[in-house]
Protein backbone atom coordinates (compact mmCIF):
# COMPACT_ATOMS: atom_id res chain seq x y z
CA UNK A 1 33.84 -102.36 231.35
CA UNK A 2 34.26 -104.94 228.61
CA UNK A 3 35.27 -107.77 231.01
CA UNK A 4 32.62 -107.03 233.27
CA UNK A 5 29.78 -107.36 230.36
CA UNK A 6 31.18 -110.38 229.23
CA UNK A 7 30.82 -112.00 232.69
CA UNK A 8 27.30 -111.00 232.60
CA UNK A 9 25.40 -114.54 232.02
CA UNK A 10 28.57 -116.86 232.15
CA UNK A 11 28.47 -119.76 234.70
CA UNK A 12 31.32 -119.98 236.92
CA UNK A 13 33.00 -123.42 235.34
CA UNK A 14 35.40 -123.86 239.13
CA UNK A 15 32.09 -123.21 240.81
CA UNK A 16 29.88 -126.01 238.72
CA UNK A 17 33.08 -128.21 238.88
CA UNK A 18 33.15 -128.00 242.82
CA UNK A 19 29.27 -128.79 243.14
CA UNK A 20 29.93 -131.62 240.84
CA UNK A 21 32.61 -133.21 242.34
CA UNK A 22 29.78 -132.78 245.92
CA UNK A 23 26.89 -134.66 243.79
CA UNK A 24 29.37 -137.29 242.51
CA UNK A 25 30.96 -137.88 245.68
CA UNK A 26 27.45 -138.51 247.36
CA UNK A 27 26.50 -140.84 244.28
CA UNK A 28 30.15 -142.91 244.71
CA UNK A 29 29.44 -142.70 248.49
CA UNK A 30 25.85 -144.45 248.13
CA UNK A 31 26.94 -146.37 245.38
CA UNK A 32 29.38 -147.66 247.99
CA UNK A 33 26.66 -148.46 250.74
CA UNK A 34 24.83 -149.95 248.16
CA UNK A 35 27.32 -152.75 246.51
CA UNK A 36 28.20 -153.38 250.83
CA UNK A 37 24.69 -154.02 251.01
CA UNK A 38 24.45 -156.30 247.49
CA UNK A 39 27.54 -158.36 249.38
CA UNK A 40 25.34 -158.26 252.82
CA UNK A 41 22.23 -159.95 251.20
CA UNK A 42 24.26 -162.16 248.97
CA UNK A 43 26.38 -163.61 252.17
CA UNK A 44 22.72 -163.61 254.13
CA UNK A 45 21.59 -165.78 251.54
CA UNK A 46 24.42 -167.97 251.95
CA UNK A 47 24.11 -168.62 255.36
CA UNK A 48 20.64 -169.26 255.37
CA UNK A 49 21.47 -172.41 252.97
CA UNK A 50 24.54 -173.38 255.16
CA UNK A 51 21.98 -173.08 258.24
CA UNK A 52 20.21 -175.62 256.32
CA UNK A 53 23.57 -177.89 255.52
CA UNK A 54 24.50 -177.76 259.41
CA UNK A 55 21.00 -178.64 260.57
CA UNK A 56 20.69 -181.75 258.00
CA UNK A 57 24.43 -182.85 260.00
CA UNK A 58 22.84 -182.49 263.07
CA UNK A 59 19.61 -184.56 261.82
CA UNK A 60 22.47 -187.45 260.47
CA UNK A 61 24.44 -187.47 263.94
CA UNK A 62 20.65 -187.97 265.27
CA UNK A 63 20.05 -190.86 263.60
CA UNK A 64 21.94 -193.28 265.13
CA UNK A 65 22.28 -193.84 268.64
CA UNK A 66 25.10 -195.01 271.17
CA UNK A 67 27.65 -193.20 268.95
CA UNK A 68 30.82 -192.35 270.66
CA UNK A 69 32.26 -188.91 269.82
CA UNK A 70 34.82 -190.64 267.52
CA UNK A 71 32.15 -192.58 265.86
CA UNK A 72 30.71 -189.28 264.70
CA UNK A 73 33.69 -187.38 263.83
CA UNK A 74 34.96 -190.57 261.59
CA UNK A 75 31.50 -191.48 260.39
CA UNK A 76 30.03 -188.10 259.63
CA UNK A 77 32.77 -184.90 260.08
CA UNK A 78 35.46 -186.04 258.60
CA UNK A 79 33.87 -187.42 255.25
CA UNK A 80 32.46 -183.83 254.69
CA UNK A 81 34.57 -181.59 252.48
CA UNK A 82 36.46 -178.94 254.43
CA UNK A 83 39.21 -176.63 253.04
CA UNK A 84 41.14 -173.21 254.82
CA UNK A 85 38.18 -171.53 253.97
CA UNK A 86 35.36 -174.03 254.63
CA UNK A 87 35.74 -176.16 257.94
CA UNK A 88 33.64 -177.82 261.15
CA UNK A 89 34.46 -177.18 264.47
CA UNK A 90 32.59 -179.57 266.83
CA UNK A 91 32.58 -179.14 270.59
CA UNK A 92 31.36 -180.71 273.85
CA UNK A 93 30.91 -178.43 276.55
CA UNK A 94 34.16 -176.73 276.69
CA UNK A 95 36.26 -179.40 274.98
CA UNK A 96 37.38 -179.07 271.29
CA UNK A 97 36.62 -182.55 269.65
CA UNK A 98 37.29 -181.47 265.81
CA UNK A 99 38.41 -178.92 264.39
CA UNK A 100 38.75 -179.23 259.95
CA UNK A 101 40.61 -182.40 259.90
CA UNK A 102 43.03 -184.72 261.69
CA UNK A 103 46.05 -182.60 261.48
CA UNK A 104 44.19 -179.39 262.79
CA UNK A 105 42.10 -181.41 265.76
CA UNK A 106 45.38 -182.74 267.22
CA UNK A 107 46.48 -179.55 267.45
CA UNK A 108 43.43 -178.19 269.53
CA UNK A 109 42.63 -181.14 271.42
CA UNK A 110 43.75 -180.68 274.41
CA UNK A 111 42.55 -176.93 274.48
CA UNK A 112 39.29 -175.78 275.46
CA UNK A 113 37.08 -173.76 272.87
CA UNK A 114 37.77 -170.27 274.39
CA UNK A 115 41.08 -171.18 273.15
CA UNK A 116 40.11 -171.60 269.85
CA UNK A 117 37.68 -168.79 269.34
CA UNK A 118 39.81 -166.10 270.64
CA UNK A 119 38.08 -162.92 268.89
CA UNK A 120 35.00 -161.06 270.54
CA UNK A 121 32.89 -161.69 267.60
CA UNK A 122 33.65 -165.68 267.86
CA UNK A 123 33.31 -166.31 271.49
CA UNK A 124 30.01 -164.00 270.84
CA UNK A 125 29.02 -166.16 268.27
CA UNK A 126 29.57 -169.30 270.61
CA UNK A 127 28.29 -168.18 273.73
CA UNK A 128 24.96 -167.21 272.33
CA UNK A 129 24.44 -170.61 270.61
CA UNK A 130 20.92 -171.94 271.41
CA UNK A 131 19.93 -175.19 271.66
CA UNK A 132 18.05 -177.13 268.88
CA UNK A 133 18.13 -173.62 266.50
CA UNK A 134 20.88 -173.47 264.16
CA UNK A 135 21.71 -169.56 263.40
CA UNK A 136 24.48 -167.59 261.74
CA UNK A 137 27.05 -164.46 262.27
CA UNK A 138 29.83 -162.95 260.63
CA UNK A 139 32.63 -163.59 262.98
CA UNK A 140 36.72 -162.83 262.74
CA UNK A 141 39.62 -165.75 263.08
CA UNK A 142 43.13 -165.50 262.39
CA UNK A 143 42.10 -161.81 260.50
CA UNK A 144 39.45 -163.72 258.18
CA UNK A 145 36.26 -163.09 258.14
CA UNK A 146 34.15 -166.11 257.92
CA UNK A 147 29.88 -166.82 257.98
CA UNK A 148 29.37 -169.42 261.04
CA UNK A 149 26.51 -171.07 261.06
CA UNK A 150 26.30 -173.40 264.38
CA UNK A 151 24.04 -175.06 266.74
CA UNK A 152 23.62 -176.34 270.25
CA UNK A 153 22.37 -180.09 270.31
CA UNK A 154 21.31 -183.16 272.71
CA UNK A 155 23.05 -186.34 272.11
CA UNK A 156 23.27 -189.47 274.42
CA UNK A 157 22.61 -186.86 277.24
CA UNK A 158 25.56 -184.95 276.55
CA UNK A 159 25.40 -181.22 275.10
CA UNK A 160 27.70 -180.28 271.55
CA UNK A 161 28.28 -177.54 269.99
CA UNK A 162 28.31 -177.64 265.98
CA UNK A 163 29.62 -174.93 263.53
CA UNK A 164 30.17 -174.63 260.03
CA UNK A 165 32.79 -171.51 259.51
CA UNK A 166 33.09 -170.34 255.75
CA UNK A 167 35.14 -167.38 254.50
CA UNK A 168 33.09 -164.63 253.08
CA UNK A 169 36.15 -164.37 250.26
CA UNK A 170 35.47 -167.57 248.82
CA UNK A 171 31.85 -166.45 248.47
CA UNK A 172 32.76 -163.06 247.20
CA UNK A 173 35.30 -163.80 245.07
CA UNK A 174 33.07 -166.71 242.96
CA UNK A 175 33.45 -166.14 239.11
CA UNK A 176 29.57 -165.06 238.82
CA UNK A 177 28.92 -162.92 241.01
CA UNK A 178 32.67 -161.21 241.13
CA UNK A 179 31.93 -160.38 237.03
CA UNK A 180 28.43 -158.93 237.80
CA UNK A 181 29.55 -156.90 240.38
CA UNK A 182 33.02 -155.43 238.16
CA UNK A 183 30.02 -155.26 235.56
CA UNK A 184 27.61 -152.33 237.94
CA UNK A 185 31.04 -150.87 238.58
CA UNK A 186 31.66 -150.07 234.91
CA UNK A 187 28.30 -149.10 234.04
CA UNK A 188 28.33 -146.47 237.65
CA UNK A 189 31.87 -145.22 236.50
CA UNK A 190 30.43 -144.81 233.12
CA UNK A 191 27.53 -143.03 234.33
CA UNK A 192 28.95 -140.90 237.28
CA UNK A 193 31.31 -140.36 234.44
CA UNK A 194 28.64 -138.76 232.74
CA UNK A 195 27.25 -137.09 234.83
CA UNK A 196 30.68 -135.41 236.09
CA UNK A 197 31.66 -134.25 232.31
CA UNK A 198 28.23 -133.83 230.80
CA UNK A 199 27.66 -130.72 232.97
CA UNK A 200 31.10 -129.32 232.78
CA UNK A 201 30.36 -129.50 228.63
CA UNK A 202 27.00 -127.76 228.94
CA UNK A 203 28.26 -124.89 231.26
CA UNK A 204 31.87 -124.66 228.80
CA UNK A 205 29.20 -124.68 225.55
CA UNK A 206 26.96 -122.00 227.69
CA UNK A 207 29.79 -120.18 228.37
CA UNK A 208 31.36 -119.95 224.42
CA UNK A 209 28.08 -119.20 223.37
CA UNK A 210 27.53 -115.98 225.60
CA UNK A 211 31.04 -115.06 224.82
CA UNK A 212 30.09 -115.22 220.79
CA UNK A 213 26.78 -112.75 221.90
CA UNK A 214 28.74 -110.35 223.60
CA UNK A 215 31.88 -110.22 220.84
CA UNK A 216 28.98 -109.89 218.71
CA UNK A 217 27.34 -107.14 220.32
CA UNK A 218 30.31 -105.65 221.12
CA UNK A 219 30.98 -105.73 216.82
CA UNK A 220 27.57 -104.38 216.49
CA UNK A 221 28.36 -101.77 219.07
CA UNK A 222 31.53 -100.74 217.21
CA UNK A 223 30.45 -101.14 213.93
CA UNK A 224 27.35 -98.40 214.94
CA UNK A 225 29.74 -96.36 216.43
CA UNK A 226 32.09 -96.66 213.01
CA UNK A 227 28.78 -95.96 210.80
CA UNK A 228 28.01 -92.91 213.18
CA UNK A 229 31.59 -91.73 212.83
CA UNK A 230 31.48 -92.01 209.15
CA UNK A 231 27.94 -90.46 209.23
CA UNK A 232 29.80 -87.24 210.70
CA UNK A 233 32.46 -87.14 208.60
CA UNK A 234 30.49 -87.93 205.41
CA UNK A 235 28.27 -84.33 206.80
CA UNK A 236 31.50 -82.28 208.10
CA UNK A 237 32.79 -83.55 204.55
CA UNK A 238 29.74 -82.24 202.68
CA UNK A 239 30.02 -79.22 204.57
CA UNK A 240 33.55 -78.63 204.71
CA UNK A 241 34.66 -80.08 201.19
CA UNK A 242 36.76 -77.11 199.92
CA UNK A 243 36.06 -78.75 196.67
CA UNK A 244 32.72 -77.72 196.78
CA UNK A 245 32.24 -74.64 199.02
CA UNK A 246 33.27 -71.53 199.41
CA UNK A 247 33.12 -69.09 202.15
CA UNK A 248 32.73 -65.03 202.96
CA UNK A 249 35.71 -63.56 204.05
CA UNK A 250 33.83 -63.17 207.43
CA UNK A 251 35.13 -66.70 208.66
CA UNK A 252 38.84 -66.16 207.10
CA UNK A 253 39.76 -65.12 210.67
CA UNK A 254 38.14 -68.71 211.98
CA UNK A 255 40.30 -70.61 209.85
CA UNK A 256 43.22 -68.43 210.36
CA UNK A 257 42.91 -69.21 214.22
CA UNK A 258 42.13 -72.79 213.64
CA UNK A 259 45.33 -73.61 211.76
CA UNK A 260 47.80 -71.54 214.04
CA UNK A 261 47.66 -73.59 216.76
CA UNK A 262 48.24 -76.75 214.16
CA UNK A 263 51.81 -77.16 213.34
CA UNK A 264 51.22 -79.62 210.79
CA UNK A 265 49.17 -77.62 208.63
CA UNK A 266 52.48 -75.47 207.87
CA UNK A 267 53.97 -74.43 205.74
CA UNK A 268 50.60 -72.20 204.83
CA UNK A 269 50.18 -70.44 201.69
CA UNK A 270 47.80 -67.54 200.68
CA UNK A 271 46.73 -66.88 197.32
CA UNK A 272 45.03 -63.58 196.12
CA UNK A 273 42.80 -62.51 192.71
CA UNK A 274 40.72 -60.08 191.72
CA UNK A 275 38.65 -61.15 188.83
CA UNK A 276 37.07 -59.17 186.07
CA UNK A 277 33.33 -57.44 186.74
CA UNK A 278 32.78 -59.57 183.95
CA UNK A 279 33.64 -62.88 185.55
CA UNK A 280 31.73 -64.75 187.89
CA UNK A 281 32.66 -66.52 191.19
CA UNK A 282 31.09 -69.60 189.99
CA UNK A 283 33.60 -69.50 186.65
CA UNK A 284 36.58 -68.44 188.30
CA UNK A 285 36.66 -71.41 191.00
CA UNK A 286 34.52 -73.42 188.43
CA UNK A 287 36.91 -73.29 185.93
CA UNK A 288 40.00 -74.41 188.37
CA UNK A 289 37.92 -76.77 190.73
CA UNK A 290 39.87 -79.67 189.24
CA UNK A 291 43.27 -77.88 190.30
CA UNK A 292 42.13 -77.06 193.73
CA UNK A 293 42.19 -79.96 195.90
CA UNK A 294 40.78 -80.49 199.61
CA UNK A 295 43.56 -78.44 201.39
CA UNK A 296 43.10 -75.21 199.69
CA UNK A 297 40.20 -73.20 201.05
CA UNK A 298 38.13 -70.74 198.55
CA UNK A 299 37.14 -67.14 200.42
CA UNK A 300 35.65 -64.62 198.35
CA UNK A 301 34.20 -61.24 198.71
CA UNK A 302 31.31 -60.57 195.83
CA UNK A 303 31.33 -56.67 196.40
CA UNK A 304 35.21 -56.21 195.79
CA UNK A 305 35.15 -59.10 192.89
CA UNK A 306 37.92 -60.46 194.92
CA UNK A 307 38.98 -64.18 195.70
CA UNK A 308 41.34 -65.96 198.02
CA UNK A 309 42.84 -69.27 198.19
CA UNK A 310 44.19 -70.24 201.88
CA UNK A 311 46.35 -73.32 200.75
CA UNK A 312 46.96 -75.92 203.83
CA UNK A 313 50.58 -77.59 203.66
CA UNK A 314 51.94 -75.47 200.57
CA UNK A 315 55.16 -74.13 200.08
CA UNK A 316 55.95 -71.16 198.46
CA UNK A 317 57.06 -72.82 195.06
CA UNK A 318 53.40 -75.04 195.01
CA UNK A 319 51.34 -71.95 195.34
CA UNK A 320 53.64 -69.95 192.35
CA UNK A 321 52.65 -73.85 190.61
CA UNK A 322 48.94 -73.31 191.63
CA UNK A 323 48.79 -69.65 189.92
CA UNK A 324 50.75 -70.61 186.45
CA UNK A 325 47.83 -73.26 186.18
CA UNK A 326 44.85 -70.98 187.11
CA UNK A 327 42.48 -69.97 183.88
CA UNK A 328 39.97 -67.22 184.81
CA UNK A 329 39.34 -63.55 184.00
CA UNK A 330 41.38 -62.45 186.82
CA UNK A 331 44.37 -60.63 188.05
CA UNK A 332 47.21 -62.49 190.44
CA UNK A 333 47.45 -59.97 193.55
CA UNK A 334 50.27 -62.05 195.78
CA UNK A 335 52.03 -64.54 196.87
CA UNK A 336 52.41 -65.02 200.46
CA UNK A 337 53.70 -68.26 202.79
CA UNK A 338 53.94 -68.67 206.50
CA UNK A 339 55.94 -71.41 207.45
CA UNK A 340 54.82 -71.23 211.05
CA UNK A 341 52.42 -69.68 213.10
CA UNK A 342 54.50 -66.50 213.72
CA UNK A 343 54.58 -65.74 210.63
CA UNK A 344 50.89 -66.80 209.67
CA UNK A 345 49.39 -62.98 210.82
CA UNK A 346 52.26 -60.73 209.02
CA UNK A 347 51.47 -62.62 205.69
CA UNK A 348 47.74 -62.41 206.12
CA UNK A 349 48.28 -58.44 206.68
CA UNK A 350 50.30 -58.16 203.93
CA UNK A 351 47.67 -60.51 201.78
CA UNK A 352 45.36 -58.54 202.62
CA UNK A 353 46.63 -54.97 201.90
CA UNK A 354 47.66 -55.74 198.60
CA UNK A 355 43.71 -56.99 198.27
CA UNK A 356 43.41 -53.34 199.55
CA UNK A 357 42.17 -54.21 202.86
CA UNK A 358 39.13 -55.35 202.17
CA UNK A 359 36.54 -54.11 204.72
CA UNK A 360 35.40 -58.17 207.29
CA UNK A 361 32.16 -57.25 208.46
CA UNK A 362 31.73 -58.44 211.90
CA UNK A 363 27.93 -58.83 211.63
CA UNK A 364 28.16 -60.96 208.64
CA UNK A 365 27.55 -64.76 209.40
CA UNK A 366 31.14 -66.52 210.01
CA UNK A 367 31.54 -69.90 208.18
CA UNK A 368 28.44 -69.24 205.87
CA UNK A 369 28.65 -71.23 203.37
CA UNK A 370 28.17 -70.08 199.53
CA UNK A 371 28.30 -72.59 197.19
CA UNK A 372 29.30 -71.68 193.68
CA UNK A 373 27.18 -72.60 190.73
CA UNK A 374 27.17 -76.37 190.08
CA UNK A 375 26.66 -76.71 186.60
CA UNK A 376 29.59 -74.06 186.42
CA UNK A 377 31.59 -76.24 188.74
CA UNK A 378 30.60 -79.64 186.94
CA UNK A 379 31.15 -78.28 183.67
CA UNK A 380 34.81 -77.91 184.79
CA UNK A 381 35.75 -81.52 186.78
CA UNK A 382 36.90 -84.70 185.64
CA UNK A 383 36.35 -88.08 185.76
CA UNK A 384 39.44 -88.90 187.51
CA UNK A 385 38.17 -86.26 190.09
């Protein structure tokens, strides 16, 4: 019952984790889109400018007239800066003319451009070329991908084609822009980060905090249930003190059957006066309160001026003790001790014959309580008591 109250309230902490570890994923997944589409405008931009670079070539072949295709591969193509990563290609009809630099065109001479531009996204690229409109693609060569900006162009009557091929690395990878973009990737990690733990904290701090209400409530609930427990005993104490009551012989029988079936409360002895006409109840017990303790129980019948001690674990040898002690107007009548509960009713009867069988009456209130004269009683304790 316990466990189940304490899980009333309490967030599931594997259930929050899972649906964090959903939103986070999503956030990493559009944070992914997003930097692809940061890269996308940044290589857009790019090309646009090398559209521009391709189109002022074009506009410098254009110049001059009566140039053979040497001229403008000496003159113009080969003094512009080219690298493995930035080149010209430059074309006539299906004829490679230049490709990068020396080295690279004599290898490709003699081949035609299909030859060169062997990938579906190149020959695309160079098929759909238009004439007098430079334009731009992302195409693949040699497992690179590069931005190609090209061109279709007149010259001397004779159609080329034009291209400008750089590798998206060398943009990407440019000092700049590679720090800003580590830079959004720390501060998403950082947040995602965030907003992964922050959660998990809350829910763990929820969670601690319910569990210090319910250990609380569960103290309260124990400590009430303590107090009400003392509350009883405290009353069944104030009633049952043998210090302080005493009781008709019309509930010795209730006591009698009580303690039989207790074997602890053996070995049980029974004590047995008659005090003097003269002598009161109240100064007999009053007078040896501070001798009787809590385990031995006053009876006493007022008619008969008789009195009985029922003494809870007492030998034989403590109750003799217990009578040397006693000071009171009154006569010892026995002794008697029942070590177990066999022997508990045989040393009543004999207890009570030598009391002269007292007559129990049945109608009489069992367990009434008579309570002997205080001031009689006080007059007689001690501090230590």
């Amino acid at each position: 019952m316990k466990k189940k109250n304490d899980s009333r309230g309490l967030i599931s902490i594997p259930k929050t984790l899972i649906i964090m570890i959903l939103i986070v994923t999503a956030l990493v997944a559009l944070t992914y889109f997003e930097l692809h589409r940061y890269e996308d405008g940044i290589l857009d931009v790019c090309a646009t400018q090398q559209d521009s670079y391709v189109q002022l070539v074009i506009d410098q072949i254009n110049l001059k007239e009566n140039r053979t295709d040497e001229e403008i591969i000496e003159s113009i193509l080969s003094t512009l800066d080219s690298s493995s990563n930035r080149y010209w290609t430059f074309s006539k009809d299906q004829t490679m003319l230049y490709v990068k630099d020396a080295l690279e065109t004599n290898r490709y001479q003699a081949l035609t451009a299909n030859s060169y531009y062997t990938t579906d996204s190149s020959m695309g690229f160079i098929q759909g070329l238009q004439l007098n409109k430079v334009k731009h693609s992302r195409i693949f060569l040699d497992n690179k991908e590069y931005i190609a900006s090209g061109a279709l162009f007149e010259y001397e009557g004779e159609q080329y084609r034009i291209c400008l091929l750089t590798n998206t690395t060398v943009l990407l990878d440019n000092n700049k822009f590679l720090g800003s973009k580590m830079e959004l990737i720390i501060i998403f990690v950082v947040v995602y980060s965030a907003v992964f733990i922050l959660p998990l904290v809350l829910v763990i701090l929820n969670n601690m905090n319910k569990k210090k209400v319910f250990s609380t409530e569960d103290d309260l609930k124990t400590a009430n249930r303590t107090i009400e427990d003392l509350n009883e005993r405290l009353v069944r104490d104030e009633i049952y003190d043998n210090r302080k009551n005493l009781f008709s012989f019309s509930a010795l029988q209730t006591f009698v059957d009580e303690y039989r079936n207790e074997p602890k409360a053996f070995p049980i002895s029974f004590i047995a006066y008659r005090y003097a006409k003269d002598e009161t109840v109240s100064g007999f017990y009053g007078k040896n309160c501070v001798l009787l303790g809590k385990r031995d129980i006053k009876f006493y019948d007022g008619a008969n001026h008789l009195a009985l001690i029922l003494s809870v674990k007492c030998t034989n040898t403590q109750a003799r003790a217990i009578t040397k002690h006693m000071t009171a107007d009154a006569n010892l009548l026995i002794v008697e001790t029942a070590t177990n509960r066999i022997g508990l009713k045989p040393a009543l009867a004999r207890v009570l014959k030598a009391m002269g069988d007292p007559v129990i009456l049945d109608s009489a209130p069992t367990g009434k309580v008579m309570r002997p004269d205080s001031r009689t009683e006080q007059r007689y304790r001690t501090i230590e008591d």
